[in-house]
C-alpha atoms as a PDB file:
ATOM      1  CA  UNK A   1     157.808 192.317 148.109  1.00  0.00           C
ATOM      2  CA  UNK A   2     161.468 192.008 148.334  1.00  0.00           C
ATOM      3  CA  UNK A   3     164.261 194.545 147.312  1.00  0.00           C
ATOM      4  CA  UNK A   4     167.102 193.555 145.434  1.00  0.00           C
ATOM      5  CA  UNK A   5     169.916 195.462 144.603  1.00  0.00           C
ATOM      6  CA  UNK A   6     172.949 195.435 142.489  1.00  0.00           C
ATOM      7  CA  UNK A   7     174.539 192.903 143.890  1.00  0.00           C
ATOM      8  CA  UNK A   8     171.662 190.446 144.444  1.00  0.00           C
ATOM      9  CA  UNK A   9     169.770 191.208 140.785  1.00  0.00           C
ATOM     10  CA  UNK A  10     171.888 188.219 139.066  1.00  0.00           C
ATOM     11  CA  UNK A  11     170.670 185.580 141.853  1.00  0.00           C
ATOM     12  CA  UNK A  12     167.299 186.964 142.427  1.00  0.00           C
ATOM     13  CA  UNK A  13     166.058 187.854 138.826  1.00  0.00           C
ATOM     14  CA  UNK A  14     168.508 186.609 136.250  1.00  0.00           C
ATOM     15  CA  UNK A  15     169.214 183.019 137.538  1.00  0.00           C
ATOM     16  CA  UNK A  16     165.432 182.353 138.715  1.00  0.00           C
ATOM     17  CA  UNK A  17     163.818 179.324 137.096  1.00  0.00           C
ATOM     18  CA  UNK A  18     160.333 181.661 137.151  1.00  0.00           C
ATOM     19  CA  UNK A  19     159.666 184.579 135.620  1.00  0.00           C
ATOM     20  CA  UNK A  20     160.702 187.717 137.763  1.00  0.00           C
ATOM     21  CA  UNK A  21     158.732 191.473 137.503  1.00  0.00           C
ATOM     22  CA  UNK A  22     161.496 193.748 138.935  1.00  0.00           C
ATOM     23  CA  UNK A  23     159.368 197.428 139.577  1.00  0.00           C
ATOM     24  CA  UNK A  24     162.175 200.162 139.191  1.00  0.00           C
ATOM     25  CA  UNK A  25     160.824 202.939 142.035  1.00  0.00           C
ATOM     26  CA  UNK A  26     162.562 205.681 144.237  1.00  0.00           C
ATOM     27  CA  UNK A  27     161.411 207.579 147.115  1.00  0.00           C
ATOM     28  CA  UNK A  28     159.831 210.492 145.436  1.00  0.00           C
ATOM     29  CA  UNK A  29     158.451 208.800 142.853  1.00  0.00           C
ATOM     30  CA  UNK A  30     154.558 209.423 143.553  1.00  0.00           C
ATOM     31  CA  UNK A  31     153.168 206.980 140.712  1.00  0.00           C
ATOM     32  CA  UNK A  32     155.449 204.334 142.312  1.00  0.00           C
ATOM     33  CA  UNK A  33     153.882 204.642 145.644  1.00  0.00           C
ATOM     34  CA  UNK A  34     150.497 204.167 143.756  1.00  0.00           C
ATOM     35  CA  UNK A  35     151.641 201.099 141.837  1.00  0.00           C
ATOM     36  CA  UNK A  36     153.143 199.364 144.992  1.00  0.00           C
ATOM     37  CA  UNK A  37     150.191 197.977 146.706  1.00  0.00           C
ATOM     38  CA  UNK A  38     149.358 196.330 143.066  1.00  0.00           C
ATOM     39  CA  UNK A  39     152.230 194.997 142.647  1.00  0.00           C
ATOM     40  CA  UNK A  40     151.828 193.773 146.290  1.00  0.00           C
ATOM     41  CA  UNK A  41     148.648 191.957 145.557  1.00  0.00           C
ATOM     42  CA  UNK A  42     150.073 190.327 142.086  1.00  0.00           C
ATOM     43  CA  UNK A  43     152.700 189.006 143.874  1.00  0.00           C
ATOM     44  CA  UNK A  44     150.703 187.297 146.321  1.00  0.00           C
ATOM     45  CA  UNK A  45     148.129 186.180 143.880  1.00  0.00           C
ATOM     46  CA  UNK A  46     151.081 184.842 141.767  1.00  0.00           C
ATOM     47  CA  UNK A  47     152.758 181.843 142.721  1.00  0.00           C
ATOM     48  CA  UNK A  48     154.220 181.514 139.032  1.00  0.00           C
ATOM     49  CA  UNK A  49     155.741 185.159 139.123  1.00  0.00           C
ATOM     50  CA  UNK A  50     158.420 186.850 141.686  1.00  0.00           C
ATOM     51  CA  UNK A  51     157.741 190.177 142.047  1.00  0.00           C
ATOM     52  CA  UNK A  52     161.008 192.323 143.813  1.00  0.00           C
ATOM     53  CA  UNK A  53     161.542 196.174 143.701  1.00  0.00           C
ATOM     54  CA  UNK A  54     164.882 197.855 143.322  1.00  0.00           C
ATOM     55  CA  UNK A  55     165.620 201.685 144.462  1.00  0.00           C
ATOM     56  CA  UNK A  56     166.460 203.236 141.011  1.00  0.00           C
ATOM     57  CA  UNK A  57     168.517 206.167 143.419  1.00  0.00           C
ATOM     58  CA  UNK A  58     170.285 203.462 145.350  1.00  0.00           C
ATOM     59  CA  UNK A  59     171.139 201.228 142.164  1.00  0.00           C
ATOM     60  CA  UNK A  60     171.342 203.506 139.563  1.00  0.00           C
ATOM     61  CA  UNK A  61     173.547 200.950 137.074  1.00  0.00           C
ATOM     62  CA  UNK A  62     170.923 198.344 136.698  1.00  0.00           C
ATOM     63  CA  UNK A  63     168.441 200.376 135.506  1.00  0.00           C
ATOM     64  CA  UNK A  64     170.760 202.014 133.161  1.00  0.00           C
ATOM     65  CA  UNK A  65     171.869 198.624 132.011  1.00  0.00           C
ATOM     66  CA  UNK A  66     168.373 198.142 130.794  1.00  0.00           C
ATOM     67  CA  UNK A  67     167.190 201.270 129.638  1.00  0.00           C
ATOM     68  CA  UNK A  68     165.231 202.555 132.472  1.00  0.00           C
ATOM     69  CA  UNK A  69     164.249 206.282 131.310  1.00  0.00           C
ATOM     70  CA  UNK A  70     161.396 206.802 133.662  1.00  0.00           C
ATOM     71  CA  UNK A  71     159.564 205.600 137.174  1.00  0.00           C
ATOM     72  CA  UNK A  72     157.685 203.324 137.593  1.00  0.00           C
ATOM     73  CA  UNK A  73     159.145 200.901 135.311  1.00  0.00           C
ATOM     74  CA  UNK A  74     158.679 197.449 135.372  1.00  0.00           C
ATOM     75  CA  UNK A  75     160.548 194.912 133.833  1.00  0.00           C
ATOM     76  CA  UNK A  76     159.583 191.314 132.942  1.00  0.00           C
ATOM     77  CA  UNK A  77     162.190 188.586 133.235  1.00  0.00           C
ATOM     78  CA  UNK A  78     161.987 185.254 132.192  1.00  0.00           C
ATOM     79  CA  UNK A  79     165.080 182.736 131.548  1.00  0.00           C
ATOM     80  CA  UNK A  80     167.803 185.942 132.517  1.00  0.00           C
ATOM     81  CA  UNK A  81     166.128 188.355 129.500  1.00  0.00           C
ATOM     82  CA  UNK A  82     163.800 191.011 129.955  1.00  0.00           C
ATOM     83  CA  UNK A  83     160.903 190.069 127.420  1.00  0.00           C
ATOM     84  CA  UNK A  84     158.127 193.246 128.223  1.00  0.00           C
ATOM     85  CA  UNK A  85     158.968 196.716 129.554  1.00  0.00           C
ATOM     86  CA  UNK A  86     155.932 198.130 131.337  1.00  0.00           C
ATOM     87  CA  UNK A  87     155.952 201.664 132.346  1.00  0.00           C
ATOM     88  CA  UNK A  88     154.020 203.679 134.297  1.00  0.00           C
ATOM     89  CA  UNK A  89     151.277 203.156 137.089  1.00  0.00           C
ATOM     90  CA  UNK A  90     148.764 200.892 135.643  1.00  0.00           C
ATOM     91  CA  UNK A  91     145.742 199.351 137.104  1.00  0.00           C
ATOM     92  CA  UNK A  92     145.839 196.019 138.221  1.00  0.00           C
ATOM     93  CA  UNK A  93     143.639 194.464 135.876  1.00  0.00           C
ATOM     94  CA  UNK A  94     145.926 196.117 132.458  1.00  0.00           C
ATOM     95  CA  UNK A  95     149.402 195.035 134.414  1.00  0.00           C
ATOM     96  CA  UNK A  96     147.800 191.731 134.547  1.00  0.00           C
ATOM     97  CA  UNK A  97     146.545 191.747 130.918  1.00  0.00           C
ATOM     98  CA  UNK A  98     150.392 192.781 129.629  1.00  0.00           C
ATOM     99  CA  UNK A  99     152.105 190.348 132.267  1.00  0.00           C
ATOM    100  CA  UNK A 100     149.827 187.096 131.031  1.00  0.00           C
ATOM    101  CA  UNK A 101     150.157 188.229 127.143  1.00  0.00           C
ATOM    102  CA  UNK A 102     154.057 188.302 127.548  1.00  0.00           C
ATOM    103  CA  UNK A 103     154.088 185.488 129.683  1.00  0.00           C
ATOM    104  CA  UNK A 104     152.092 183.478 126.889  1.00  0.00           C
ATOM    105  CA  UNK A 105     154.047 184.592 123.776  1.00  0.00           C
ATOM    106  CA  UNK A 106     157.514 184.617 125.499  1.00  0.00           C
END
């Protein structure tokens, strides 16, 4: 999974002609470290989704620029817009449920 950062977000998530999943995560974050090896998996089960991370403590501005309140948050993006706001460790089987549903209605 790739890290982006402040500078890279616009080319790597906002001008992507797929729908990006941007995970929000720090160092100390322990639910992060449990979500990352599902996120991992999604994103090489995916082909249709790019999945990147981005160090909340490193890059604090983005996530403030989208409301981040709390790690780990994921964020959907599809055409430059976040459309679903997933927060939390989740199992792999409910981040899949939300991803598809906003995928579909989006």
């Amino acid at each position: 999974m790739e890290s982006v950062t402040e500078e890279t977000f616009g080319t790597r998530v906002l001008a992507r002609d797929k729908p990006v999943l941007v995970e929000f995560w720090a160092t100390w974050c322990g639910p992060c470290r449990m979500v990352a090896p599902v996120l991992e998996q999604i994103a090489q089960e995916r082909p249709d989704l790019e999945v990147v991370k981005l160090n909340y403590d490193e890059e604090p501005a983005v996530g403030q620029r989208y409301g981040v309140m709390g790690l780990p948050t994921m964020l959907l993006f599809r055409d430059g817009e976040p459309v679903r706001t997933i927060v939390g460790a989740k199992p792999k089987a409910r981040l899949l449920d939300e991803l598809d549903e906003a995928l579909r209605t989006t």
